[in-house]
PDB file of N, CA and C in Angstrom:
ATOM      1  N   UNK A   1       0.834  -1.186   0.000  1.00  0.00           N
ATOM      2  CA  UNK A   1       0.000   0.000   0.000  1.00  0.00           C
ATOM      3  C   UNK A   1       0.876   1.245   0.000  1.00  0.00           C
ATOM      4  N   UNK A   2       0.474   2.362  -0.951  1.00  0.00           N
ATOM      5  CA  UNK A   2       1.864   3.275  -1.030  1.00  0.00           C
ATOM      6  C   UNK A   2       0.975   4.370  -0.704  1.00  0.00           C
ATOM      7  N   UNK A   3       1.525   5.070   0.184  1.00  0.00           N
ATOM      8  CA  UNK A   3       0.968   6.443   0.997  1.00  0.00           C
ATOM      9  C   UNK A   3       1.055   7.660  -0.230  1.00  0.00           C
ATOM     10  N   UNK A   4      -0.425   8.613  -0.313  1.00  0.00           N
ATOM     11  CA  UNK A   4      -0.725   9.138  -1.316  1.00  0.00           C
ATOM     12  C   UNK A   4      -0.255  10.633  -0.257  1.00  0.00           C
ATOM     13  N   UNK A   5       0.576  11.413  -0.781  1.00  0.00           N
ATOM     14  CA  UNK A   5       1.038  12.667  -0.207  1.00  0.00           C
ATOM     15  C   UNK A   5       0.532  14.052  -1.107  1.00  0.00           C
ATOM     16  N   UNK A   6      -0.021  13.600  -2.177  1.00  0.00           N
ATOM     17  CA  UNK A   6      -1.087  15.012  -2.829  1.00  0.00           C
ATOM     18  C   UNK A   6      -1.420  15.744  -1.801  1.00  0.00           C
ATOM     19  N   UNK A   7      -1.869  16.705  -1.922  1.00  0.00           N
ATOM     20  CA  UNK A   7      -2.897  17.202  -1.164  1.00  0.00           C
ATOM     21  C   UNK A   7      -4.525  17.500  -1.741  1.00  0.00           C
ATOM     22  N   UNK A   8      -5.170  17.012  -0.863  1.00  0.00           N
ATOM     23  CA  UNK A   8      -6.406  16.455  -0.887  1.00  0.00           C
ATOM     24  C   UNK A   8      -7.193  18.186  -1.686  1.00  0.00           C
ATOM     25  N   UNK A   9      -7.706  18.142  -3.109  1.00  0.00           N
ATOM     26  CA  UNK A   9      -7.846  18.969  -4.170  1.00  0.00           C
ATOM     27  C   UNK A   9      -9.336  19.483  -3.349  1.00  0.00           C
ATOM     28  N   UNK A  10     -10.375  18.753  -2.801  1.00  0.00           N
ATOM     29  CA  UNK A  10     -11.613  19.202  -2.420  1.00  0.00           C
ATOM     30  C   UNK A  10     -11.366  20.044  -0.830  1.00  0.00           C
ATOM     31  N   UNK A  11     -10.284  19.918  -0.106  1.00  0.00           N
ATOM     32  CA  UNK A  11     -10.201  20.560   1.082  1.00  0.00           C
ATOM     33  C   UNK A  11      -9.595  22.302   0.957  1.00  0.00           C
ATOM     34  N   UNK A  12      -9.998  23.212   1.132  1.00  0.00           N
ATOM     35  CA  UNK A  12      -9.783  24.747   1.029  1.00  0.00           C
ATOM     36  C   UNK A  12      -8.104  25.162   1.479  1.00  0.00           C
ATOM     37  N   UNK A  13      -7.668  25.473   0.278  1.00  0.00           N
ATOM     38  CA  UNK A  13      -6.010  25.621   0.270  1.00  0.00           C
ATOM     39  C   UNK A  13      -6.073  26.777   0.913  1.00  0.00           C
ATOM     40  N   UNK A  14      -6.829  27.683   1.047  1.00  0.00           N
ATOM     41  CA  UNK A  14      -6.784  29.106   1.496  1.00  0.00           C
ATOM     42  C   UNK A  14      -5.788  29.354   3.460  1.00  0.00           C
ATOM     43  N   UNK A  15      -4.922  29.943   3.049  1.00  0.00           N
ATOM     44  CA  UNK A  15      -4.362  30.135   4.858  1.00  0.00           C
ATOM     45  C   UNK A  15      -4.594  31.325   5.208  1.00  0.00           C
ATOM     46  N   UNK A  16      -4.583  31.753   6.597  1.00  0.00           N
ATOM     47  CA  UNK A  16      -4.870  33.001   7.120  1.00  0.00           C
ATOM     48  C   UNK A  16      -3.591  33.708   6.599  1.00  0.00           C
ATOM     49  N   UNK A  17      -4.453  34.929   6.156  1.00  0.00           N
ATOM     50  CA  UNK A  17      -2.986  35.914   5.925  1.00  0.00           C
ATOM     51  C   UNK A  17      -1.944  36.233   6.903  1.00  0.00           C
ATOM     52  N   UNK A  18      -2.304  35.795   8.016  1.00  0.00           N
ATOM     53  CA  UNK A  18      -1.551  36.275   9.181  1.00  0.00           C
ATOM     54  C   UNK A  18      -0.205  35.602   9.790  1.00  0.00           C
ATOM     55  N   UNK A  19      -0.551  34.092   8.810  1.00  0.00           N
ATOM     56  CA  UNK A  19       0.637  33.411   8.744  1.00  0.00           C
ATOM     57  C   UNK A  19       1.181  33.113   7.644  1.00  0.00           C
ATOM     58  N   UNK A  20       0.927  33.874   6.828  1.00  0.00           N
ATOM     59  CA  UNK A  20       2.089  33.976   5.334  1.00  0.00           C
ATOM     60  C   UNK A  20       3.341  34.223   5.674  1.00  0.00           C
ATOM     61  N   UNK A  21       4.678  33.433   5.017  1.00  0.00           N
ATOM     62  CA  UNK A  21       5.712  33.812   4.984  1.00  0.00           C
ATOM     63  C   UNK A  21       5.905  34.862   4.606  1.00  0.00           C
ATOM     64  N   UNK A  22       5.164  35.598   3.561  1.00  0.00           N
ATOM     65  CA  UNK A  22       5.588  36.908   2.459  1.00  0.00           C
ATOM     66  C   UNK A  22       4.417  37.732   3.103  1.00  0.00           C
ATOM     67  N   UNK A  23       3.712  37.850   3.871  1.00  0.00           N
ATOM     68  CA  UNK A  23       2.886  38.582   4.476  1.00  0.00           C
ATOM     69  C   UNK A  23       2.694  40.214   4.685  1.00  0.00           C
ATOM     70  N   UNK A  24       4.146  40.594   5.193  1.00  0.00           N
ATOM     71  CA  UNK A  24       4.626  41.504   5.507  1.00  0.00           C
ATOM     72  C   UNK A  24       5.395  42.000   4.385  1.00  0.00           C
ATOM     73  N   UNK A  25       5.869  41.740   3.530  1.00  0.00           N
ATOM     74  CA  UNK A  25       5.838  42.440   1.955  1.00  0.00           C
ATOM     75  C   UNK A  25       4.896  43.354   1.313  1.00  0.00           C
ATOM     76  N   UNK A  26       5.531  44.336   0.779  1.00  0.00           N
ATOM     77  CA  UNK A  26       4.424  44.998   0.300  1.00  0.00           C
ATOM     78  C   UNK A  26       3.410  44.503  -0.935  1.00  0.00           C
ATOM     79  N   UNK A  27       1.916  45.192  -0.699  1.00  0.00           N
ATOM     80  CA  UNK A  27       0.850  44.631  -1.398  1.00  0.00           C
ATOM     81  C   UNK A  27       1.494  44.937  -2.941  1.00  0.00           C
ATOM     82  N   UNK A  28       0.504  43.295  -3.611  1.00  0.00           N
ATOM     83  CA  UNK A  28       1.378  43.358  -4.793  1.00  0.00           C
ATOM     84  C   UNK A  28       0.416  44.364  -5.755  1.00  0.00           C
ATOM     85  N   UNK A  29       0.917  44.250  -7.111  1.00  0.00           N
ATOM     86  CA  UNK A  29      -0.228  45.599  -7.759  1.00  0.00           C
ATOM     87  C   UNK A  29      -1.331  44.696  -8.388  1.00  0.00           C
ATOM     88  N   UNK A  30      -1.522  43.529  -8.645  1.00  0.00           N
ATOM     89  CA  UNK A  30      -3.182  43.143  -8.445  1.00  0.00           C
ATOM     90  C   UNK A  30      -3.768  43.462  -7.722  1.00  0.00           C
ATOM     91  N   UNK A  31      -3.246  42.979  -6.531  1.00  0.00           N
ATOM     92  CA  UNK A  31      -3.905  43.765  -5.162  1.00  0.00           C
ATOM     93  C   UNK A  31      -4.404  45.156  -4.992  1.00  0.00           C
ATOM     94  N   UNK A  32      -3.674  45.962  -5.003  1.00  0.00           N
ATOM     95  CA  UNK A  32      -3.657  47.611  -5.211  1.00  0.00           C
ATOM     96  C   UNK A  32      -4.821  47.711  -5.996  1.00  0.00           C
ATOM     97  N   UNK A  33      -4.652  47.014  -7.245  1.00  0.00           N
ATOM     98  CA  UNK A  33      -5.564  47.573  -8.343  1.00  0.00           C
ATOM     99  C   UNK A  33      -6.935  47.330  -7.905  1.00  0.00           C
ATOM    100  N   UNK A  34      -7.307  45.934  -7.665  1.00  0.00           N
ATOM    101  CA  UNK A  34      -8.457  45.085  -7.382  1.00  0.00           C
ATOM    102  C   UNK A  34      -8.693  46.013  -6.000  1.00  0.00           C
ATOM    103  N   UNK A  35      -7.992  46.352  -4.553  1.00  0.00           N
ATOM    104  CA  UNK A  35      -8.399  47.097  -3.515  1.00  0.00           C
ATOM    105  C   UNK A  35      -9.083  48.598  -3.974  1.00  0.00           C
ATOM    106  N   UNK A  36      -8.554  49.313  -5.042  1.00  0.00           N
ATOM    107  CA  UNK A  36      -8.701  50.571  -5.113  1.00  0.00           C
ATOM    108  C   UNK A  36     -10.206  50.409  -5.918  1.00  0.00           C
ATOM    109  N   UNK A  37     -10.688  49.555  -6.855  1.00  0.00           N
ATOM    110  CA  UNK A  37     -11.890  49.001  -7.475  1.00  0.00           C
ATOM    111  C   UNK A  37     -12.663  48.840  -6.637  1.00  0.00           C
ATOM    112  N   UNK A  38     -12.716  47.875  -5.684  1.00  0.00           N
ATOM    113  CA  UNK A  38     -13.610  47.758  -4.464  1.00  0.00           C
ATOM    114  C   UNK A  38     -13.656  48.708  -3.622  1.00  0.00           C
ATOM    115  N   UNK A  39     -12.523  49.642  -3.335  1.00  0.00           N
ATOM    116  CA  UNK A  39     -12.668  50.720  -2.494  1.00  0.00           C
ATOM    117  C   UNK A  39     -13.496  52.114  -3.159  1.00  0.00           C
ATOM    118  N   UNK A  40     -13.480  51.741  -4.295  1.00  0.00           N
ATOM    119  CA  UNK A  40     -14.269  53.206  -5.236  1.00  0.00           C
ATOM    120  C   UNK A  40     -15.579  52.610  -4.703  1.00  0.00           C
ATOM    121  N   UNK A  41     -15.895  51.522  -4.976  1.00  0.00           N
ATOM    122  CA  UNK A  41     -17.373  51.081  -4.863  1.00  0.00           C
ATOM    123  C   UNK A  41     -18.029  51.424  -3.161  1.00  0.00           C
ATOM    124  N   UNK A  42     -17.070  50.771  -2.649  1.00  0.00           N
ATOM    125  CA  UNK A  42     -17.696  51.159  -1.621  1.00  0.00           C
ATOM    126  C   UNK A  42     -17.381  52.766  -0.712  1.00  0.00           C
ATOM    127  N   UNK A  43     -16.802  53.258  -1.737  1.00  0.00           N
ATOM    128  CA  UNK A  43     -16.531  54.992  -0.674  1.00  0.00           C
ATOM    129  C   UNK A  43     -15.811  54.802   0.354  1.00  0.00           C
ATOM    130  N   UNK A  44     -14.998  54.473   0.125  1.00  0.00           N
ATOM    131  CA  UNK A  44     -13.601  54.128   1.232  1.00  0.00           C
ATOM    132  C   UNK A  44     -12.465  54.110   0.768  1.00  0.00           C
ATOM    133  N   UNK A  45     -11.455  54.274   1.517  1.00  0.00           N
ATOM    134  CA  UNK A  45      -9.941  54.641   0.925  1.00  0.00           C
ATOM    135  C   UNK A  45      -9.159  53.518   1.133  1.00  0.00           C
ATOM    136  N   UNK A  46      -7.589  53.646   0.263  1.00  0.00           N
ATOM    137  CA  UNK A  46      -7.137  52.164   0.490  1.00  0.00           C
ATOM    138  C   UNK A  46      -5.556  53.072   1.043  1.00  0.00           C
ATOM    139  N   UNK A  47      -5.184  52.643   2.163  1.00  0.00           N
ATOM    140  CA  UNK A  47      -3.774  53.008   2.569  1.00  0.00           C
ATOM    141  C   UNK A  47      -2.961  52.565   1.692  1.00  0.00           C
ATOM    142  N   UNK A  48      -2.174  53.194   1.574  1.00  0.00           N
ATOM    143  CA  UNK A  48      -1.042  53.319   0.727  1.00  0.00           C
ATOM    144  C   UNK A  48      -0.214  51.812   1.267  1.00  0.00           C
ATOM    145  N   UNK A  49       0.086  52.220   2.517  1.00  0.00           N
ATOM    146  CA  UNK A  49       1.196  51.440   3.156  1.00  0.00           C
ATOM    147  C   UNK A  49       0.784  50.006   3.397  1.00  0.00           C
ATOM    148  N   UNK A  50       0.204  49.192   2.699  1.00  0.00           N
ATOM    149  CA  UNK A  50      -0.483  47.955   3.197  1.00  0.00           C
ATOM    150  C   UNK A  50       0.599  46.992   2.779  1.00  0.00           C
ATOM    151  N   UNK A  51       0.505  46.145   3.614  1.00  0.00           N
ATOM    152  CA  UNK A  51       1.196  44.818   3.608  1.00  0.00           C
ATOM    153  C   UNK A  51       0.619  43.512   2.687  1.00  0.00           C
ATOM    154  N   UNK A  52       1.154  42.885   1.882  1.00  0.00           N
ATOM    155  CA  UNK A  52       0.330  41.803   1.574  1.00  0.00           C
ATOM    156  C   UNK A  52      -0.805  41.420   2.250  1.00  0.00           C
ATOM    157  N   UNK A  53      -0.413  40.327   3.528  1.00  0.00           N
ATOM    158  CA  UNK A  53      -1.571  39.681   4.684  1.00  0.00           C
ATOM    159  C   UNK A  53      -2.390  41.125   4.878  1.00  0.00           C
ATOM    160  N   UNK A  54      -2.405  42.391   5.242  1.00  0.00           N
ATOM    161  CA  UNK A  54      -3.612  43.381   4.974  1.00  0.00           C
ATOM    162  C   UNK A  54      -4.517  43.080   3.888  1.00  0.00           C
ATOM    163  N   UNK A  55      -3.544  43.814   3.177  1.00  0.00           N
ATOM    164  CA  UNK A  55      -4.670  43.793   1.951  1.00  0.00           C
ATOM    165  C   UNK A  55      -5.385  43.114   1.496  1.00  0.00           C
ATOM    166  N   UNK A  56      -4.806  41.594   1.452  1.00  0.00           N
ATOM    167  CA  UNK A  56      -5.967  40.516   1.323  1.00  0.00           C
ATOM    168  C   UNK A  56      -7.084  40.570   1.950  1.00  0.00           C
ATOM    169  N   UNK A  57      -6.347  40.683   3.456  1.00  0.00           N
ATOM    170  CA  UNK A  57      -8.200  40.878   4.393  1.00  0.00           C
ATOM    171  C   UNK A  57      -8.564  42.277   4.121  1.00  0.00           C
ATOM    172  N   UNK A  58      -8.274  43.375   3.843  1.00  0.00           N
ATOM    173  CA  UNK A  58      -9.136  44.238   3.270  1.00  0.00           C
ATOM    174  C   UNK A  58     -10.107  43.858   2.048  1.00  0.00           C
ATOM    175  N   UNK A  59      -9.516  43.299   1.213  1.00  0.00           N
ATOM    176  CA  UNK A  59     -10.225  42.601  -0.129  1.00  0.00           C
ATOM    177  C   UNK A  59     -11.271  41.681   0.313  1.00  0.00           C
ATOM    178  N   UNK A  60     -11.098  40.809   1.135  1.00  0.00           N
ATOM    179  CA  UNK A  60     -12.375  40.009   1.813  1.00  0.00           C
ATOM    180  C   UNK A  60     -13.019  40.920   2.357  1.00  0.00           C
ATOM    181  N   UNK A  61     -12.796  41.795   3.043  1.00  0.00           N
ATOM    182  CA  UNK A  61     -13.651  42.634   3.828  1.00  0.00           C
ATOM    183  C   UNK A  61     -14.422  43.370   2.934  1.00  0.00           C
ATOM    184  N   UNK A  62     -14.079  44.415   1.537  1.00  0.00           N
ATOM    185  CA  UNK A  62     -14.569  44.823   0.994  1.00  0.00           C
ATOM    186  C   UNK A  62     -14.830  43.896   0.189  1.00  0.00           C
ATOM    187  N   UNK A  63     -14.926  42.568  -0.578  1.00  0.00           N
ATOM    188  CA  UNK A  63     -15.974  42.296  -1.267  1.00  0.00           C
ATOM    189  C   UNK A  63     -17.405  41.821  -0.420  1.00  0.00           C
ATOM    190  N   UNK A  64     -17.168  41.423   0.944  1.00  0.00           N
ATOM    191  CA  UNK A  64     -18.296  41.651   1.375  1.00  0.00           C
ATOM    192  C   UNK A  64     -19.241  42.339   1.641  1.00  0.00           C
ATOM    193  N   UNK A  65     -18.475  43.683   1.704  1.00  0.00           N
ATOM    194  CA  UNK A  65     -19.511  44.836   2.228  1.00  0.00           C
ATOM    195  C   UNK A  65     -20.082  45.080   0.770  1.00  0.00           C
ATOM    196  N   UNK A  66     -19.333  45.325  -0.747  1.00  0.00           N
ATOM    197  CA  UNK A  66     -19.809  45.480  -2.056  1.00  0.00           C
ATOM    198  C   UNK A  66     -20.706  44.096  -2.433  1.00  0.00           C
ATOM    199  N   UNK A  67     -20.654  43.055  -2.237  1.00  0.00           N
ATOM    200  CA  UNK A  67     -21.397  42.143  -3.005  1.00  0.00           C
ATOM    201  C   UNK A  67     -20.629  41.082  -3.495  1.00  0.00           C
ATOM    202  N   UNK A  68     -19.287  41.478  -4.134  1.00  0.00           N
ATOM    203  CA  UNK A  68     -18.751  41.209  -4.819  1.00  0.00           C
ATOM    204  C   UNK A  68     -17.907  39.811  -4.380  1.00  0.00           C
ATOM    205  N   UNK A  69     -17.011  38.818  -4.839  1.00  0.00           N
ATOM    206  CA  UNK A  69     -16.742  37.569  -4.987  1.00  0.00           C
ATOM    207  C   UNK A  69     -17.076  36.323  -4.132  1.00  0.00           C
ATOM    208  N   UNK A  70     -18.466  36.644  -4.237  1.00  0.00           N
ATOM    209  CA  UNK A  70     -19.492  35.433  -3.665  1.00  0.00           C
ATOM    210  C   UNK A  70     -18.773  33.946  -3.600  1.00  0.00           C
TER     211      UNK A  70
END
């Protein structure tokens, strides 16, 4: 019997931003772009100074409050 080391494709790859290695790097410019889109929508500003692990949870945060990536 030979041990299957994939990782299991139906379980949620997603990790908290808070433990990213690259976390603390600055946000990349998808990010920026996609934050400043959601931030027009919803009438809110996007700090300049954001960190990767931020900005992601800003991006969850604002597509919830907009509607947006259900």
């Amino acid at each position: 019997m030979s041990e299957n080391t994939a990782p299991d494709p139906t379980q949620n790859a997603e990790k908290d931003p808070e433990t990213w290695v690259t976390g603390d790097e600055p946000m990349t410019g998808p990010q920026k772009s996609y934050l400043e889109t959601l931030a027009r929508e919803a009438g809110r500003e996007v700090p300049a100074d954001l960190d990767k692990a931020r900005a992601s949870e800003m991006i969850d945060e604002l597509q919830k409050e907009t509607g947006r990536g259900a």
